[in-house]
Protein backbone atom coordinates (compact mmCIF):
# COMPACT_ATOMS: atom_id res chain seq x y z
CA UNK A 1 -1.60 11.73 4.70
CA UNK A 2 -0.70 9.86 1.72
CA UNK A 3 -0.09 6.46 3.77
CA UNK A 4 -3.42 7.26 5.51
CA UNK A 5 -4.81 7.06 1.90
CA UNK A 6 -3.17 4.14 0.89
CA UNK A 7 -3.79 2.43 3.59
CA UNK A 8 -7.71 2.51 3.96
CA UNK A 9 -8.79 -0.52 2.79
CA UNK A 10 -6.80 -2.36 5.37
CA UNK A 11 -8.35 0.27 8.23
CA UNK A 12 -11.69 -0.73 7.16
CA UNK A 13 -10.90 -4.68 7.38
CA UNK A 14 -9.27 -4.18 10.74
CA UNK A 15 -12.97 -2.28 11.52
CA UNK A 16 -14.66 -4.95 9.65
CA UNK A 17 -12.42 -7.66 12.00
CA UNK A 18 -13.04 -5.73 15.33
CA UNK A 19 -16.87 -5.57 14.73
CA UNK A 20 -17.16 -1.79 14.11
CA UNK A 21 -20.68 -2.08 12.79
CA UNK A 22 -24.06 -0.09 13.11
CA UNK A 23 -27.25 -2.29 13.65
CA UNK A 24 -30.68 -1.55 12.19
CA UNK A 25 -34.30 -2.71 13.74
CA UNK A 26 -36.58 -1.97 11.25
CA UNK A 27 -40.03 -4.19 10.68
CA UNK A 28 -39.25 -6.69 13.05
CA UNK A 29 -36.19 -7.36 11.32
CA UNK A 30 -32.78 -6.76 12.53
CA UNK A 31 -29.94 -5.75 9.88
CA UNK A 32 -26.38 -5.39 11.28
CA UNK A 33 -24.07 -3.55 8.14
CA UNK A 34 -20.38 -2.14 8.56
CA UNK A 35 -20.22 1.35 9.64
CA UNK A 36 -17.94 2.75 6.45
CA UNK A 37 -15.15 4.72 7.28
CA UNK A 38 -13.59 7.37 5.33
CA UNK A 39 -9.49 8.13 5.73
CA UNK A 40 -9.62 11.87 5.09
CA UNK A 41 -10.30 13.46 8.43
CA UNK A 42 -12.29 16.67 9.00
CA UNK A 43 -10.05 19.28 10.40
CA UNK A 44 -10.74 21.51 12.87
CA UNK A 45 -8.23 24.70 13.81
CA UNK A 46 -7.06 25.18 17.10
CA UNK A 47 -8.45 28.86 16.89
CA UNK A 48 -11.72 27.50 15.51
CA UNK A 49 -12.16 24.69 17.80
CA UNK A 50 -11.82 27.01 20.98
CA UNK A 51 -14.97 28.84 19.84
CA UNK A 52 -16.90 25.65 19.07
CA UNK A 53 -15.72 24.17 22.63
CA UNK A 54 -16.70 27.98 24.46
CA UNK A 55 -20.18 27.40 22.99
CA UNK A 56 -20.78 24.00 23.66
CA UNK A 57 -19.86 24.20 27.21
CA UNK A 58 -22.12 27.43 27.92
CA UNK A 59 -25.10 25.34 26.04
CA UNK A 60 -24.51 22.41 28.03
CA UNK A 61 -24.18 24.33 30.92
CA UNK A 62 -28.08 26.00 30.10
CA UNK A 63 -29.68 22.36 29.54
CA UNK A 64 -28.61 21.24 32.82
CA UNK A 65 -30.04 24.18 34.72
CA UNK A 66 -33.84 24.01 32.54
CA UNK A 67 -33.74 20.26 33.24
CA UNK A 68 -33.26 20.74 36.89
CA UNK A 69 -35.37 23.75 37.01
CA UNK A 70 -38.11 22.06 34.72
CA UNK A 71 -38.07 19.01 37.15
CA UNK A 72 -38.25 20.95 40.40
CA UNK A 73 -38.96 25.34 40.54
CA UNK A 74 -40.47 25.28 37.14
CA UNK A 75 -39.20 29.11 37.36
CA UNK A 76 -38.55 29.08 33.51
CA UNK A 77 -42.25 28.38 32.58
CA UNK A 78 -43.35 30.99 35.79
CA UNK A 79 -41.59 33.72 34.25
CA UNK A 80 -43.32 32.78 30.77
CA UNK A 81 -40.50 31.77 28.91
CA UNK A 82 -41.43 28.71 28.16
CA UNK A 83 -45.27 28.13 27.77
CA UNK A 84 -45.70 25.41 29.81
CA UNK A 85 -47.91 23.50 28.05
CA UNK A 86 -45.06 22.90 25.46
CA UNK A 87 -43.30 21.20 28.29
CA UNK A 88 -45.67 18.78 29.56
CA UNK A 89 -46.82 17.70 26.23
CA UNK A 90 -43.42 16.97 25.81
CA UNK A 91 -43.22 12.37 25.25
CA UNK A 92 -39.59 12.88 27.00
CA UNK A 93 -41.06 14.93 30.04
CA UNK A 94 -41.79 11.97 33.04
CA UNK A 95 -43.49 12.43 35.82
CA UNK A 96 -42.04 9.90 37.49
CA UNK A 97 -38.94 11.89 37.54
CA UNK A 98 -40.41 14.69 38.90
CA UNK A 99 -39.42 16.67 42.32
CA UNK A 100 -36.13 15.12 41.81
CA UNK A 101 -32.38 15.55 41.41
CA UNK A 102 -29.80 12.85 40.69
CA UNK A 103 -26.62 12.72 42.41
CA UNK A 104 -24.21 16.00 42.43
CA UNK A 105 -26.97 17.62 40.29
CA UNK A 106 -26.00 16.27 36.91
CA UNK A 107 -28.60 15.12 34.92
CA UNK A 108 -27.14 15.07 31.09
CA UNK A 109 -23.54 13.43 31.98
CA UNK A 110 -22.94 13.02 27.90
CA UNK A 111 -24.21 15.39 25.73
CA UNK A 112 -23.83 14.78 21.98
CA UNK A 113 -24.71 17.91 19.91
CA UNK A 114 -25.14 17.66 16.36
CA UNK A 115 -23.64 20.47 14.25
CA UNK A 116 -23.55 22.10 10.62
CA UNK A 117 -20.88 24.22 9.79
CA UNK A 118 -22.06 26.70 6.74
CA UNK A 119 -20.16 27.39 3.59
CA UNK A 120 -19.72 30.84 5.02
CA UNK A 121 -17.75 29.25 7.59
CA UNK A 122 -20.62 30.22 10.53
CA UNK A 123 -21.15 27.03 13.48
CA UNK A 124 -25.10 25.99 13.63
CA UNK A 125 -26.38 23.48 16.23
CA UNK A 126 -28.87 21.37 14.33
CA UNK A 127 -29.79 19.39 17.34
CA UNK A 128 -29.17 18.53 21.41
CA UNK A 129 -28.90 14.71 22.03
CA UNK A 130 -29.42 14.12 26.18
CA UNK A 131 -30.91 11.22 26.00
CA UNK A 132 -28.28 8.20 25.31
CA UNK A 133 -26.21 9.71 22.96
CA UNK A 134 -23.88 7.32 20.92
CA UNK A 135 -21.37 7.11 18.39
CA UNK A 136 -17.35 8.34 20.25
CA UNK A 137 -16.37 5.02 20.49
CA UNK A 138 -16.16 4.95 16.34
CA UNK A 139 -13.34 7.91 15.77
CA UNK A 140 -11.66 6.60 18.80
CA UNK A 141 -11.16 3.19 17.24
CA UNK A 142 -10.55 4.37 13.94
CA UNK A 143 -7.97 7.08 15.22
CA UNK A 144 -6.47 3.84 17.02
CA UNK A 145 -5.86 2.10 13.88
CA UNK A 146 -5.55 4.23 11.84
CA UNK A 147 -2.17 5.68 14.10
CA UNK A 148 -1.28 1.98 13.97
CA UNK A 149 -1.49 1.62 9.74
CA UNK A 150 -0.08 5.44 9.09
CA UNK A 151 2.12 6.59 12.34
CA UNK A 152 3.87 8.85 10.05
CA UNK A 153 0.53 11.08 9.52
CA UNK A 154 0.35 11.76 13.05
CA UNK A 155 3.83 12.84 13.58
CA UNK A 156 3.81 15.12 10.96
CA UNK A 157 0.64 17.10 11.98
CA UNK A 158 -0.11 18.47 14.99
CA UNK A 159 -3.61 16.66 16.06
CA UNK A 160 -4.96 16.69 19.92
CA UNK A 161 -5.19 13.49 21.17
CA UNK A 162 -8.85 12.29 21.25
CA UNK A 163 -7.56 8.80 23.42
CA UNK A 164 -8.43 10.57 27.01
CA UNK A 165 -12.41 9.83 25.94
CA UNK A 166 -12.14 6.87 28.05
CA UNK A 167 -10.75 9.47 31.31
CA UNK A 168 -13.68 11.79 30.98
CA UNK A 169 -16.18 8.78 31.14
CA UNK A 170 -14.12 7.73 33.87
CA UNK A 171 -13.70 10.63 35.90
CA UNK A 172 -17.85 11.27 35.09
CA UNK A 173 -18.84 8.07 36.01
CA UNK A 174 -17.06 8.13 39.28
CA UNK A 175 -17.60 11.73 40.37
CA UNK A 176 -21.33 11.23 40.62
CA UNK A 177 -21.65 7.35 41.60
CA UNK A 178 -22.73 6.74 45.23
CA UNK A 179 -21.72 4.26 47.01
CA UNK A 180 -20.42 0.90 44.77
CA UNK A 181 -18.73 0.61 41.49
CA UNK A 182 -19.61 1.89 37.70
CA UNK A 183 -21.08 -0.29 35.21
CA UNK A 184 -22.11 -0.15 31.43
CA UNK A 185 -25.51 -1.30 30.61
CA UNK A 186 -26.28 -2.98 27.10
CA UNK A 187 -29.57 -4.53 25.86
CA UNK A 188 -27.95 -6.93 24.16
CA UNK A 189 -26.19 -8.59 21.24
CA UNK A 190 -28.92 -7.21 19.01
CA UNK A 191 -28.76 -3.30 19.65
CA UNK A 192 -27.76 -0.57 16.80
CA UNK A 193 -24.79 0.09 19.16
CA UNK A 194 -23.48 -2.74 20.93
CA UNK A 195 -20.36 -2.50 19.57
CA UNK A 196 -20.10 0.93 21.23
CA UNK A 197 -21.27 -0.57 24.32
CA UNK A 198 -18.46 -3.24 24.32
CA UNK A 199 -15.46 -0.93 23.56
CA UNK A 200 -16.34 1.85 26.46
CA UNK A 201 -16.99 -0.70 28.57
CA UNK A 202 -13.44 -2.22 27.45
CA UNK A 203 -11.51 0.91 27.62
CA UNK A 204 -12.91 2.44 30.61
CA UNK A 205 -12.47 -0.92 32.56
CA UNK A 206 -15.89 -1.16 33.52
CA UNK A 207 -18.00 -4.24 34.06
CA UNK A 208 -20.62 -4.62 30.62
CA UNK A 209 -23.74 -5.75 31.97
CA UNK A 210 -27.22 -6.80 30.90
CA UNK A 211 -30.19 -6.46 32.82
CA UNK A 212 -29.73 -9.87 33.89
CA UNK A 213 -26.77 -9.04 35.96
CA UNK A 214 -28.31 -6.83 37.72
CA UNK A 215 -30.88 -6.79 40.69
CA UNK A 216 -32.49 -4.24 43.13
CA UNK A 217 -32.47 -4.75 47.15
CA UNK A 218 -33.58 -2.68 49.72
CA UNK A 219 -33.28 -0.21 47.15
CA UNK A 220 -29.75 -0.44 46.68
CA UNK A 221 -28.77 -1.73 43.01
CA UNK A 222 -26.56 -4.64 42.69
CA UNK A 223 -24.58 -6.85 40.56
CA UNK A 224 -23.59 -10.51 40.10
CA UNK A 225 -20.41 -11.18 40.02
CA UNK A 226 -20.78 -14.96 40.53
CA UNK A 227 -23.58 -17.34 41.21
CA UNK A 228 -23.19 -16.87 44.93
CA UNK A 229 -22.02 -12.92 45.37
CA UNK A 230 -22.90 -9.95 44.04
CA UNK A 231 -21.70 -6.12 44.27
CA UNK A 232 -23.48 -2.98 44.77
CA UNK A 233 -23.57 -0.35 42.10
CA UNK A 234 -23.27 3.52 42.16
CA UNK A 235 -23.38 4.48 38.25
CA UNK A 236 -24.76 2.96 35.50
CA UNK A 237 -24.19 4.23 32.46
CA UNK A 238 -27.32 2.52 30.66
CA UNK A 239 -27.90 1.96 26.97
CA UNK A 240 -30.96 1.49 26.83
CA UNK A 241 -34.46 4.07 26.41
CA UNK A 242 -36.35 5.42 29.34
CA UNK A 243 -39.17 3.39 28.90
CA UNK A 244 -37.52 0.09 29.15
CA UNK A 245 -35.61 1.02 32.44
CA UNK A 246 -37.75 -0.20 34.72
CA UNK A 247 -40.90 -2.19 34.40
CA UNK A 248 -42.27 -1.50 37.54
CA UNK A 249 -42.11 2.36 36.65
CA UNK A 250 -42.26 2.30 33.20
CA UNK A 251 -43.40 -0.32 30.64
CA UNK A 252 -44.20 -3.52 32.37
CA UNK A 253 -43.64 -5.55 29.74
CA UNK A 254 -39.98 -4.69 29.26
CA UNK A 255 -37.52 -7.49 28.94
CA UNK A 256 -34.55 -5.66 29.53
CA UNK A 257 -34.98 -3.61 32.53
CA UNK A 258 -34.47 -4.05 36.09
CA UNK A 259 -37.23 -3.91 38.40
CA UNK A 260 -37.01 -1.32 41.39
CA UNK A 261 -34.45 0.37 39.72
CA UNK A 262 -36.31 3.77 39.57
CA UNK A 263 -36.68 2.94 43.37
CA UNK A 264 -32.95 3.18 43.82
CA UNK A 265 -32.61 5.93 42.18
CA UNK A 266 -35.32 7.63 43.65
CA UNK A 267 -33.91 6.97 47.01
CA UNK A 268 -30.26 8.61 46.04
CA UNK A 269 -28.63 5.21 46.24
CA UNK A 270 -27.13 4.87 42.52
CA UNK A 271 -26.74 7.47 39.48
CA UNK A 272 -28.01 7.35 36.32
CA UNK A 273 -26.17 7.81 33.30
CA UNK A 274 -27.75 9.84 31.36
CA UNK A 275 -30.98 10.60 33.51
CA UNK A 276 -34.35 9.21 33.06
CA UNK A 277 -36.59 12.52 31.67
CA UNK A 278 -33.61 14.03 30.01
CA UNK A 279 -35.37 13.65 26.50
CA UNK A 280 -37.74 17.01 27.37
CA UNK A 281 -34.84 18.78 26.72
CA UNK A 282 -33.60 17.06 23.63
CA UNK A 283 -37.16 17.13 22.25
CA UNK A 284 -36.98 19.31 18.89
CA UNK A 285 -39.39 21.72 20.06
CA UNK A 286 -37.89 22.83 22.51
CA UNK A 287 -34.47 23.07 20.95
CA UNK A 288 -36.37 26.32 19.86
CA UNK A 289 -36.18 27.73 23.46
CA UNK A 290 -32.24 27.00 24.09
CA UNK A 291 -31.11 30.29 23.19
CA UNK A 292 -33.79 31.83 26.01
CA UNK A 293 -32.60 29.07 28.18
CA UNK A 294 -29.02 30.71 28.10
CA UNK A 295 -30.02 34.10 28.58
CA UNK A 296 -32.49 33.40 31.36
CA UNK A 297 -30.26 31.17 33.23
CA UNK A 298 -27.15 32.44 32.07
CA UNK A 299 -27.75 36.05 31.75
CA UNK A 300 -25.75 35.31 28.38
CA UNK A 301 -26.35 35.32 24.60
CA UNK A 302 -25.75 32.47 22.87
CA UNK A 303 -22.45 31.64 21.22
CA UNK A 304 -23.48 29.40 18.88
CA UNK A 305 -26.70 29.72 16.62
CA UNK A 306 -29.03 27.70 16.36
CA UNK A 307 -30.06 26.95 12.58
CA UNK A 308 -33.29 29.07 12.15
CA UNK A 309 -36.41 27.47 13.29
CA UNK A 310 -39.61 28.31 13.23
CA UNK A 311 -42.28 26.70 15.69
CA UNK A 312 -46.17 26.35 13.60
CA UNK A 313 -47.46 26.72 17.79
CA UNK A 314 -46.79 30.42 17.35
CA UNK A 315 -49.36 32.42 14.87
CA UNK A 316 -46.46 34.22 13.52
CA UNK A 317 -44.57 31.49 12.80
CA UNK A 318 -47.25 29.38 11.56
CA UNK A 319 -48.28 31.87 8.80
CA UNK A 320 -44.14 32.02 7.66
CA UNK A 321 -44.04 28.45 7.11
CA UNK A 322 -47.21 28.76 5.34
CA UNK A 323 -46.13 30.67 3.08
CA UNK A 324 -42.81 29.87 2.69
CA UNK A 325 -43.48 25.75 2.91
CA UNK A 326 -41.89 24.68 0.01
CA UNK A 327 -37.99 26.15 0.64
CA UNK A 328 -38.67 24.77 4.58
CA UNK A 329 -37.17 21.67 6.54
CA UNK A 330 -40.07 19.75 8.32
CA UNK A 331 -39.45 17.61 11.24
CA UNK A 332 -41.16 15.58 13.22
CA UNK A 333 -40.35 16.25 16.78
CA UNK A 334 -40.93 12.43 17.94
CA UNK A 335 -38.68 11.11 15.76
CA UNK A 336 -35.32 10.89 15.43
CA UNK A 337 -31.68 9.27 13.03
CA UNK A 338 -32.63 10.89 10.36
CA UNK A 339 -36.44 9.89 10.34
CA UNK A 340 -39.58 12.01 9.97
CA UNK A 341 -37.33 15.28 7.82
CA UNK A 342 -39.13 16.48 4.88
CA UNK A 343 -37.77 19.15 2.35
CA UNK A 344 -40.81 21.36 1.09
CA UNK A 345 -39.05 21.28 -2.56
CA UNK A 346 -39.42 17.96 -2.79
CA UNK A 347 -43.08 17.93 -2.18
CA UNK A 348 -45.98 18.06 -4.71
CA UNK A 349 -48.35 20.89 -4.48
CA UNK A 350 -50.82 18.44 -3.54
CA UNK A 351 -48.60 17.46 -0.38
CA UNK A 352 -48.01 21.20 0.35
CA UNK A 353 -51.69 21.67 0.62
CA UNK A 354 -51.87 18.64 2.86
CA UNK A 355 -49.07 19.55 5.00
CA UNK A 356 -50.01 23.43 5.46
CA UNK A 357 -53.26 22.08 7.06
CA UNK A 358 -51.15 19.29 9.38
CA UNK A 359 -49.08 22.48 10.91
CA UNK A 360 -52.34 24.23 11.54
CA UNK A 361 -54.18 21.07 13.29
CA UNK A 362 -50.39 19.51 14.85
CA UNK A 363 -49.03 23.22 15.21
CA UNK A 364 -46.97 21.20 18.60
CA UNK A 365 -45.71 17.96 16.73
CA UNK A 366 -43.58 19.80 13.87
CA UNK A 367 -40.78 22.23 14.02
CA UNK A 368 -39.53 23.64 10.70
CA UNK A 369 -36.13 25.09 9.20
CA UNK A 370 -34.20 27.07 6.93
CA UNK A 371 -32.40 25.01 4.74
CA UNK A 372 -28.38 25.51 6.08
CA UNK A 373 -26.28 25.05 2.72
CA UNK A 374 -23.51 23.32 4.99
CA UNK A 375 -19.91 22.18 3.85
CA UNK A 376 -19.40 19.00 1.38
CA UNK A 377 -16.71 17.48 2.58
CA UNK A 378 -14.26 15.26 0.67
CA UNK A 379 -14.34 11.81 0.75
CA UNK A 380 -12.84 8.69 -1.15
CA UNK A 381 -15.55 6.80 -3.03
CA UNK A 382 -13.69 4.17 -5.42
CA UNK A 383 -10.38 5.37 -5.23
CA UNK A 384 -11.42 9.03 -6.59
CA UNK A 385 -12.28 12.00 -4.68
CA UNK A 386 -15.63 13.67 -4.19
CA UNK A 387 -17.45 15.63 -2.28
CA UNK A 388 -20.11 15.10 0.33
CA UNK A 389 -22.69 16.58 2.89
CA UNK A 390 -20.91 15.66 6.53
CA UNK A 391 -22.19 17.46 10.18
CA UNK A 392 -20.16 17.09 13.56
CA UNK A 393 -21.65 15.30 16.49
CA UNK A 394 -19.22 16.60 19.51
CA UNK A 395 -19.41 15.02 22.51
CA UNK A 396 -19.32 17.07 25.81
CA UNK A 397 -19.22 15.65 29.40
CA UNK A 398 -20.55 17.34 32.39
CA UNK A 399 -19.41 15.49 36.03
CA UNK A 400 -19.36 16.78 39.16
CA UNK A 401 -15.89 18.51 38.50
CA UNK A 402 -17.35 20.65 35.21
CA UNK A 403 -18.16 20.33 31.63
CA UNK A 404 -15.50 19.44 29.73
CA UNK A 405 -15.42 19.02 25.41
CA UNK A 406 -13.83 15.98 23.86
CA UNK A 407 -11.50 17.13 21.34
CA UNK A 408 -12.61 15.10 18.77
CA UNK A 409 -16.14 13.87 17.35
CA UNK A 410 -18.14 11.83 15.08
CA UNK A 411 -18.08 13.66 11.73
CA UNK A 412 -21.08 11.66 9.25
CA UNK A 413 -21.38 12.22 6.07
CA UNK A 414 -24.02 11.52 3.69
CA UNK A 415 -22.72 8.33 0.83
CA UNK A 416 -25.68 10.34 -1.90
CA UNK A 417 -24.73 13.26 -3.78
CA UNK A 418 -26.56 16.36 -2.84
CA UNK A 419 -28.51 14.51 -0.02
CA UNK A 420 -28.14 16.38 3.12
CA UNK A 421 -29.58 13.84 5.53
CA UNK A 422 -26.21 12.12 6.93
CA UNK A 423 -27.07 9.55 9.61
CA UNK A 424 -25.84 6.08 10.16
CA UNK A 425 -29.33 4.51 10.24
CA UNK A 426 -29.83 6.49 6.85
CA UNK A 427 -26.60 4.98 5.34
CA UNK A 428 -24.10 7.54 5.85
CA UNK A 429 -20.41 6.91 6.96
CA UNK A 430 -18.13 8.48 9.72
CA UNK A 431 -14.46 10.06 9.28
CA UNK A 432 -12.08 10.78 11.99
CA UNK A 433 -12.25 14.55 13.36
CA UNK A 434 -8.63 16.18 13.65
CA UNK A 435 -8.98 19.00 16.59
CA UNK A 436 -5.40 21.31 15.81
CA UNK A 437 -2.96 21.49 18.83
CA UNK A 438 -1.41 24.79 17.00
């Protein structure tokens, strides 16, 4: 570990050289900054990481079935687990999904799911990303180099492997594609996470396109290979929002869609990594339901927790955060890195007035927390050791062979002493996560 240490600053060049960065858009601006990496891993026992992986896979497992179920038999709101107007009020439910399943059933291919570990040592899932969930490809570089500046370290300890991300993508991408080859989809240059987009599609071997590459016939999607020829796609593994997909389904003045694409997939002639309408299930609110989704579908209780949460749409929970508004977490369920999350401590009494009549008039658009004391982690900050908020982002894959967990992850941690708010867009950095093979 001690070469590890030593050896940091040139780890961080060799980021700095290979364009590991994180890109901002904020007020029409765009702001590209290094990604800062931290040498000390979070580590993760063998014993420990078995339970984490157990719960995970059951979770994943439950999102799957509501998102089918939601999209077709609607059985979970029928049997009034789910009211449905929380569901269709939902910005990440679309109808133009509806009445239909993509190939082999899969609909959330990569799950990232955001967790807290307590300093009683107790797992919490702070939130389900099933959207377009980024950030592997930065411990699998930095593992990569770091190996390269410190091979010692990783002799010495025991650590799973985490290089085989690039085989479960694989494997994924080509157990659910229909006829054609798999392709990664970028918006460009000038997204948060093109340098993500660039290294999977490097280390997978598939093609990086843009939406210029691509076309839709006969309702078959295709891509240009030359000027002249072109080849027909079964996956795409897109990187880029719903509502810029397609603009003759969704926003027509999109720039970096393709047209008819919806049409394709539609007609069962490409897959759609992740797929279109999987934010209804990622949508804070109804991370509220998960642990009903597992026992209704399951017939299970849920492994892991998740962090208590109170929804202002229910009287009884409405009057709690009421009167317990100032030791609350507020969040916005539309927004997302970081964005829109309030601590009632920090508030005036004047803005805890204001706020307790927002959750009575927008009892749908907030959820609201206990604040999880979770692990500081330690970190270097100029060449002395201190200690930091950090959460897990673990990254499980579902094909048409299973659900498998990555042993590994995106551990964040927060550079501000005491802040608990960790993400990238926020200013936080990323360590390495060691998964123990004994």
């Amino acid at each position: 570990m001690e070469s590890l240490v030593a050896n940091t600053v040139a780890i961080n060049r060799l980021l700095a050289r290979y364009g590991v960065k994180f890109g901002i858009y904020k007020n029409n601006e765009f702001h590209e900054q290094l990604f800062p990496y931290d040498c000390l891993p979070r580590i993760i026992e063998k014993d420990e990481f078995e339970y984490i992986e157990k719960g995970l896979i059951q979770r994943v497992k439950a999102l799957n079935l509501f998102l089918k179920d939601i999209y077709t038999e609607r059985r979970i709101i029928s049997d009034n687990v789910i009211p449905e107007e929380f569901v269709f009020s939902s910005s990440g439910f679309l109808s133009q999904c509806d009445q239909f399943v993509p190939p082999k059933g899969v609909f959330s291919h990569i799950s990232g799911i955001d967790l807290v570990q307590a300093k009683d040592g107790e797992w919490y899932i702070l939130e389900d990303n099933l959207r377009i969930p980024s950030g592997a490809s930065y411990p699998l570089i930095a593992r990569k180099l770091a190996r390269r500046a410190s091979p010692q370290t990783f002799i010495e300890n025991a650590i799973d492997s985490n290089a085989n991300y690039a085989d479960l993508l694989r494997e994924c991408m080509e157990s659910v594609k229909t006829d054609g080859i798999c392709v990664i989809m970028t918006p460009g240059r000038y997204n948060s996470a093109f340098f993500e987009h660039s290294y999977l599609a490097e280390v997978t071997g598939f093609p990086l396109v843009m939406h210029s590459d691509l076309f839709v016939q006969d309702n078959r999607l295709y891509a240009r290979t030359t000027e002249t020829r072109s080849v027909q796609v079964g996956a795409i593994y897109r990187r880029i929002s719903d509502e810029y997909l397609d603009p003759l389904t969704f926003n027509p003045e999109s720039l970096i869609g393709v047209p008819g694409l919806m049409s394709a997939y539609r007609a069962g002639n490409v897959a759609i990594i992740n797929a279109p309408g999987n934010g209804v299930a990622d949508d804070k609110g109804i991370y509220y339901f998960v642990p009903k989704m597992i026992e209704y579908y399951l017939k299970e209780k849920a492994i892991l927790k998740n962090a208590p949460t109170y929804l202002p749409f229910y009287k009884e929970d409405r009057e709690y955060c009421l009167e317990n508004l100032e030791r609350l977490v507020i969040k916005d369920v539309s927004e997302a890195g970081g964005y829109g999350v309030l601590f009632g401590r920090d508030l005036s009494q004047e803005e805890l007035a204001q706020w307790r009549s927002r959750l009575v008039n927008e009892s749908r658009r907030f959820i609201l927390q206990e604040v999880i004391d979770f692990l500081d982690l330690p970190i270097l900050e100029n060449g002395a050791q201190v200690y930091r908020k950090a959460d897990l982002r673990a990254f499980v894959i579902s094909s048409a062979n299973g659900i498998k967990v990555w042993h590994s992850g995106l551990t964040r941690f927060s550079r501000v002493e005491g802040s608990f708010v960790v993400n990238s867009s926020q200013g936080g950095g990323f360590k390495d996560t060691w998964v123990l093979s004994r």
